[in-house]
C-alpha atoms as a PDB file:
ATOM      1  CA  UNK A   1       0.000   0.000   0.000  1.00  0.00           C
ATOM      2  CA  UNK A   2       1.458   3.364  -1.056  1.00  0.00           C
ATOM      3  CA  UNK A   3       1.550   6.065   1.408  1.00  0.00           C
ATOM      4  CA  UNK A   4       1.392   9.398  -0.782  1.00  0.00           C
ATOM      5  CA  UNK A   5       1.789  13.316   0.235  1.00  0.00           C
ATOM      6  CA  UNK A   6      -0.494  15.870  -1.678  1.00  0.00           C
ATOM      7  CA  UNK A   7       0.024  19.088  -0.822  1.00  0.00           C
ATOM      8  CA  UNK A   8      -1.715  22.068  -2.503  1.00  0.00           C
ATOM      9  CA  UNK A   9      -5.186  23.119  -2.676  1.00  0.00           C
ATOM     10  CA  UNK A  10      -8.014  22.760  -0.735  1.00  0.00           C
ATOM     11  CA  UNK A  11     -11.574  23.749  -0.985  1.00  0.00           C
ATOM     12  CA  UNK A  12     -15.482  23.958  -1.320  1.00  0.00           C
ATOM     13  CA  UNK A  13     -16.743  23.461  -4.441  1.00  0.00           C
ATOM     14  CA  UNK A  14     -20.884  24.854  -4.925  1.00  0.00           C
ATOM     15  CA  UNK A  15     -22.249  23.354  -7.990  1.00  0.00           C
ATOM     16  CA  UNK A  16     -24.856  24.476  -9.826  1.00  0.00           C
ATOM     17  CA  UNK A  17     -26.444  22.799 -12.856  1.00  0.00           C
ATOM     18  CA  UNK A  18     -28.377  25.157 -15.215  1.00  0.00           C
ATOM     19  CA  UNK A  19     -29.698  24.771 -18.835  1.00  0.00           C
ATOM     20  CA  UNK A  20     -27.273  27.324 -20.145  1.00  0.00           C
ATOM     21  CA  UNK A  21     -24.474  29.221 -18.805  1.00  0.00           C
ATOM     22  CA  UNK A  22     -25.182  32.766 -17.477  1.00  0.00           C
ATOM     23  CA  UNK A  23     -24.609  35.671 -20.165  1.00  0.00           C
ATOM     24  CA  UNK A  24     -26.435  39.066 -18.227  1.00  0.00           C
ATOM     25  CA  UNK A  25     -26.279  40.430 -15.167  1.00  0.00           C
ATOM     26  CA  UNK A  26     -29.427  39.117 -13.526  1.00  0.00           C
ATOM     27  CA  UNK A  27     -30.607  36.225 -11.232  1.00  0.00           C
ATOM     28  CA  UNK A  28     -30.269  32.706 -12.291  1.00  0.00           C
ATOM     29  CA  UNK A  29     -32.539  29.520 -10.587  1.00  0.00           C
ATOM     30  CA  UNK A  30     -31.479  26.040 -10.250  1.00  0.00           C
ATOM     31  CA  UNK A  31     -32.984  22.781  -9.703  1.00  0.00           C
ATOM     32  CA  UNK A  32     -30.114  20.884  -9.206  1.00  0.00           C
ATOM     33  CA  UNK A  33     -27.124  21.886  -7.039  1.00  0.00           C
ATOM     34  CA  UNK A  34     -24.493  20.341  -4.677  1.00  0.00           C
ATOM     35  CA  UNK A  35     -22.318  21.028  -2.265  1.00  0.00           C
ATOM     36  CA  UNK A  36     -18.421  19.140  -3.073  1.00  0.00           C
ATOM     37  CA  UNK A  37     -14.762  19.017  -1.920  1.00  0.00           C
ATOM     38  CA  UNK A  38     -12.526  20.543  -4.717  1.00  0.00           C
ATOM     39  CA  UNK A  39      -8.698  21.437  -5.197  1.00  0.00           C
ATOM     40  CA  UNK A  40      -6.323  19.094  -6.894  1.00  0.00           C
ATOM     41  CA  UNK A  41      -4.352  17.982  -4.002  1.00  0.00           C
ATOM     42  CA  UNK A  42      -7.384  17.558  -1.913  1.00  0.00           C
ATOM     43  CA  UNK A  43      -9.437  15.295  -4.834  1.00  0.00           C
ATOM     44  CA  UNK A  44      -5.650  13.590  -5.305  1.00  0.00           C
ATOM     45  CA  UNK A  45      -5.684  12.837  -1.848  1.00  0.00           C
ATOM     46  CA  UNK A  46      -9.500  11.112  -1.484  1.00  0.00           C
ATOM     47  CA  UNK A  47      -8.833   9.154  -5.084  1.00  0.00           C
ATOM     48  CA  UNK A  48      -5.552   7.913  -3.494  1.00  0.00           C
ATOM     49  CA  UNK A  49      -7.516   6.771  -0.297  1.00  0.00           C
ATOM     50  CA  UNK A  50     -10.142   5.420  -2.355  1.00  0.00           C
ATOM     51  CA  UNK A  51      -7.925   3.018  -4.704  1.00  0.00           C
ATOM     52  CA  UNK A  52      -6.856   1.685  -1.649  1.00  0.00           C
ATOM     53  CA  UNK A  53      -3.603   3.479  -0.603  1.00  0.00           C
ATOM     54  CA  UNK A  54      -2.527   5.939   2.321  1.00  0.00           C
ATOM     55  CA  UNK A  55      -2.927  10.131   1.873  1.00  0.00           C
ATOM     56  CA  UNK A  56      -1.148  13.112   3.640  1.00  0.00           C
ATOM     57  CA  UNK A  57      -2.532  16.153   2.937  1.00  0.00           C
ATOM     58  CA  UNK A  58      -0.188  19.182   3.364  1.00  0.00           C
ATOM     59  CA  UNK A  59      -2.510  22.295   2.329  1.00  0.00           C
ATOM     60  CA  UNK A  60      -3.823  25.712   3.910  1.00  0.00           C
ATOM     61  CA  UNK A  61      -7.369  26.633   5.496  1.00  0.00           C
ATOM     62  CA  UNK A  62      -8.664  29.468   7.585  1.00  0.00           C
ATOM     63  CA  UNK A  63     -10.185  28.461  10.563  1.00  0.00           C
ATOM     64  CA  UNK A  64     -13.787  29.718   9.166  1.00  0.00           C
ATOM     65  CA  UNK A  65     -17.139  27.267   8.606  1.00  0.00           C
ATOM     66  CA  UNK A  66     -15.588  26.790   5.181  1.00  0.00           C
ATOM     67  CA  UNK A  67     -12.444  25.324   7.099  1.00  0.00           C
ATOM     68  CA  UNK A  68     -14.190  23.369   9.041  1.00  0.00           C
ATOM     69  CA  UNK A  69     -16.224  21.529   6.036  1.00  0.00           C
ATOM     70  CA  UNK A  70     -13.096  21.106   4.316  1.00  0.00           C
ATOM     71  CA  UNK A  71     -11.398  19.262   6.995  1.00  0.00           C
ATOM     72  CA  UNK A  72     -14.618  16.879   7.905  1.00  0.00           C
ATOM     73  CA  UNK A  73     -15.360  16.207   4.547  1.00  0.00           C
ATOM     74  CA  UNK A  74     -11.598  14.922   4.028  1.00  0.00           C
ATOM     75  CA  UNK A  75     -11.251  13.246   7.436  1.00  0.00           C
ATOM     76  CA  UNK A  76     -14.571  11.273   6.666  1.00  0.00           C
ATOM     77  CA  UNK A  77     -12.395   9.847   3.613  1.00  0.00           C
ATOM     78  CA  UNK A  78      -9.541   8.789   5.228  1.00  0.00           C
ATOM     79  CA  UNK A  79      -7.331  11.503   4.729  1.00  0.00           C
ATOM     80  CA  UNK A  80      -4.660  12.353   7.185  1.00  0.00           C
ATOM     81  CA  UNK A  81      -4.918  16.036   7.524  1.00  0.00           C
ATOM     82  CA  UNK A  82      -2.962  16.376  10.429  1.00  0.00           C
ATOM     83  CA  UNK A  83      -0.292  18.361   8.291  1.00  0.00           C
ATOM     84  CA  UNK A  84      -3.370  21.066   7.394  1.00  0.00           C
ATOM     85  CA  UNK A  85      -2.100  24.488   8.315  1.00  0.00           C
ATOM     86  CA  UNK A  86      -5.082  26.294   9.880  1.00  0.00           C
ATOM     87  CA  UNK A  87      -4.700  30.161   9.564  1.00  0.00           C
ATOM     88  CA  UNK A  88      -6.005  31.811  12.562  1.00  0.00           C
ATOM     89  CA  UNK A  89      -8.017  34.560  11.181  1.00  0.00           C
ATOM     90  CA  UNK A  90      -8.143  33.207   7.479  1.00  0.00           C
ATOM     91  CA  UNK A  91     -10.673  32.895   5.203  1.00  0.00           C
ATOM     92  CA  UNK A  92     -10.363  29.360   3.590  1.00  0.00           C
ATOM     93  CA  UNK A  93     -11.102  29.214  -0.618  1.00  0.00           C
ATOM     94  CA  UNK A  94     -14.389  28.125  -2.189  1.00  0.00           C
ATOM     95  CA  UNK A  95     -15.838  28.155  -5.604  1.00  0.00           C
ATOM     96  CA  UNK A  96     -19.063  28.590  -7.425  1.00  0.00           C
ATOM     97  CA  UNK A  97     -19.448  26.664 -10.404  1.00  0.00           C
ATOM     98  CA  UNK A  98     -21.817  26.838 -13.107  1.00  0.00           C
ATOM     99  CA  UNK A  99     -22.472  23.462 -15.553  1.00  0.00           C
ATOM    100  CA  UNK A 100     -24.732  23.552 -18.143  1.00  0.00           C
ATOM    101  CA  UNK A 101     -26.767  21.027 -20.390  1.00  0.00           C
ATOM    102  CA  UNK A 102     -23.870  20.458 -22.541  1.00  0.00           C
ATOM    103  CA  UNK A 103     -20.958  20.122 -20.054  1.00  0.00           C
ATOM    104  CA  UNK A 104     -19.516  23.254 -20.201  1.00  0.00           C
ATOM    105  CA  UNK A 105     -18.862  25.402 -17.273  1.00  0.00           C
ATOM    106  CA  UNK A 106     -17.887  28.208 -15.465  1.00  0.00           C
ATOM    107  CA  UNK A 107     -15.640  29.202 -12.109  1.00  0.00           C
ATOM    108  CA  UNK A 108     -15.329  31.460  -9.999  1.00  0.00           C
ATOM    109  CA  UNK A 109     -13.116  31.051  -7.373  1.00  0.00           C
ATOM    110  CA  UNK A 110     -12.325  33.141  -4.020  1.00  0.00           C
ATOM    111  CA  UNK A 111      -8.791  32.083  -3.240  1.00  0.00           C
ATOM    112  CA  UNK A 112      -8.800  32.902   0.434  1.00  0.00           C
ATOM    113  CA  UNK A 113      -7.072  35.461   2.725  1.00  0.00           C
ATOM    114  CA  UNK A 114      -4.795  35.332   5.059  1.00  0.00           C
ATOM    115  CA  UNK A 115      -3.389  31.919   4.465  1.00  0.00           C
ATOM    116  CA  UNK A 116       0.186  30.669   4.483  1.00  0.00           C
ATOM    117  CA  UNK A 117       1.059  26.977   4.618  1.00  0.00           C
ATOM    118  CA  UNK A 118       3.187  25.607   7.257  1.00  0.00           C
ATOM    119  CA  UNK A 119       6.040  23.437   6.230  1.00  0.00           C
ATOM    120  CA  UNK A 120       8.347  22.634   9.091  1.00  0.00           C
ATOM    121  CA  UNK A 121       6.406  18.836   8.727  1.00  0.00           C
ATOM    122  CA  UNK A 122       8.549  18.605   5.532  1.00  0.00           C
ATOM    123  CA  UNK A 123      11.533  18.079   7.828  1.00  0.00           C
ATOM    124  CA  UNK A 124      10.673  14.464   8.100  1.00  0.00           C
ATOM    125  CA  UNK A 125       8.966  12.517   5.294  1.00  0.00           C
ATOM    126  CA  UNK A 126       9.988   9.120   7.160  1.00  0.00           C
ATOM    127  CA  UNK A 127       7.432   6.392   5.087  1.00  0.00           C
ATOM    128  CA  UNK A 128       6.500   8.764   2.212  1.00  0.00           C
ATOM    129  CA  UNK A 129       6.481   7.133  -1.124  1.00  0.00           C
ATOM    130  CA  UNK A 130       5.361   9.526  -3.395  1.00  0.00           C
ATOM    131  CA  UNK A 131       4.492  13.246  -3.527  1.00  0.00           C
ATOM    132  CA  UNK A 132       2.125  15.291  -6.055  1.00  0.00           C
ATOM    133  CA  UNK A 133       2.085  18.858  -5.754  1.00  0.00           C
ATOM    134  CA  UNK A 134      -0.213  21.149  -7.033  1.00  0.00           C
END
């Protein structure tokens, strides 16, 4: 079993399905819409989990609601989050994105504020046998 460190992004992902992508400035209505983990590293990490091996996630979240979601929602998988920097007084990132009948889409994406990623962990990567960055 592989034991692999992702480190990169993290997020909140709100998904809306629409018949056609939004071209004017006015309010859109869904009937379809979910609520998903996103960011590379973070999807790496639950895929690696989920084919059966081992995932460290090194990434950076505020310590907001959207923080908190993050975290659970990866925890729940099996991912070791332990190495998740938590920015006291950050904002952690979260996306809206729009899909429409055909498959295309559209992002928009709030980066967050105030967050810097811890890496003194890096010092010892005893058992690591593979990293993907994002």
């Amino acid at each position: 079993m592989a034991k692999v460190l992702c480190v990169g992004s993290a997020v909140v992902d709100f998904v809306f399905h629409l018949e056609t992508l939004p071209d004017r400035p006015q309010k859109y209505g869904t009937e379809d819409a979910i609520l998903v983990g996103g960011g590379c590293a973070a999807n790496a990490s639950v895929a690696v989990v989920r084919l059966g091996g081992e995932a460290v996630l090194g990434a950076r979240v505020g310590d907001d609601r959207i923080g908190d979601m993050i975290l659970a929602d990866l925890a729940a998988e099996g991912v070791d989050v332990s190495n998740v920097t938590r920015n006291l007084g950050g904002r952690s990132s979260y996306s809206s994105v729009y899909i429409d009948a055909a498959g295309e889409r559209q992002i928009v994406n709030f980066r967050g504020a105030g967050l810097v990623l811890d890496t003194s962990w890096f010092a010892d990567l005893t058992g690591i046998d593979a990293v993907l960055t994002d």
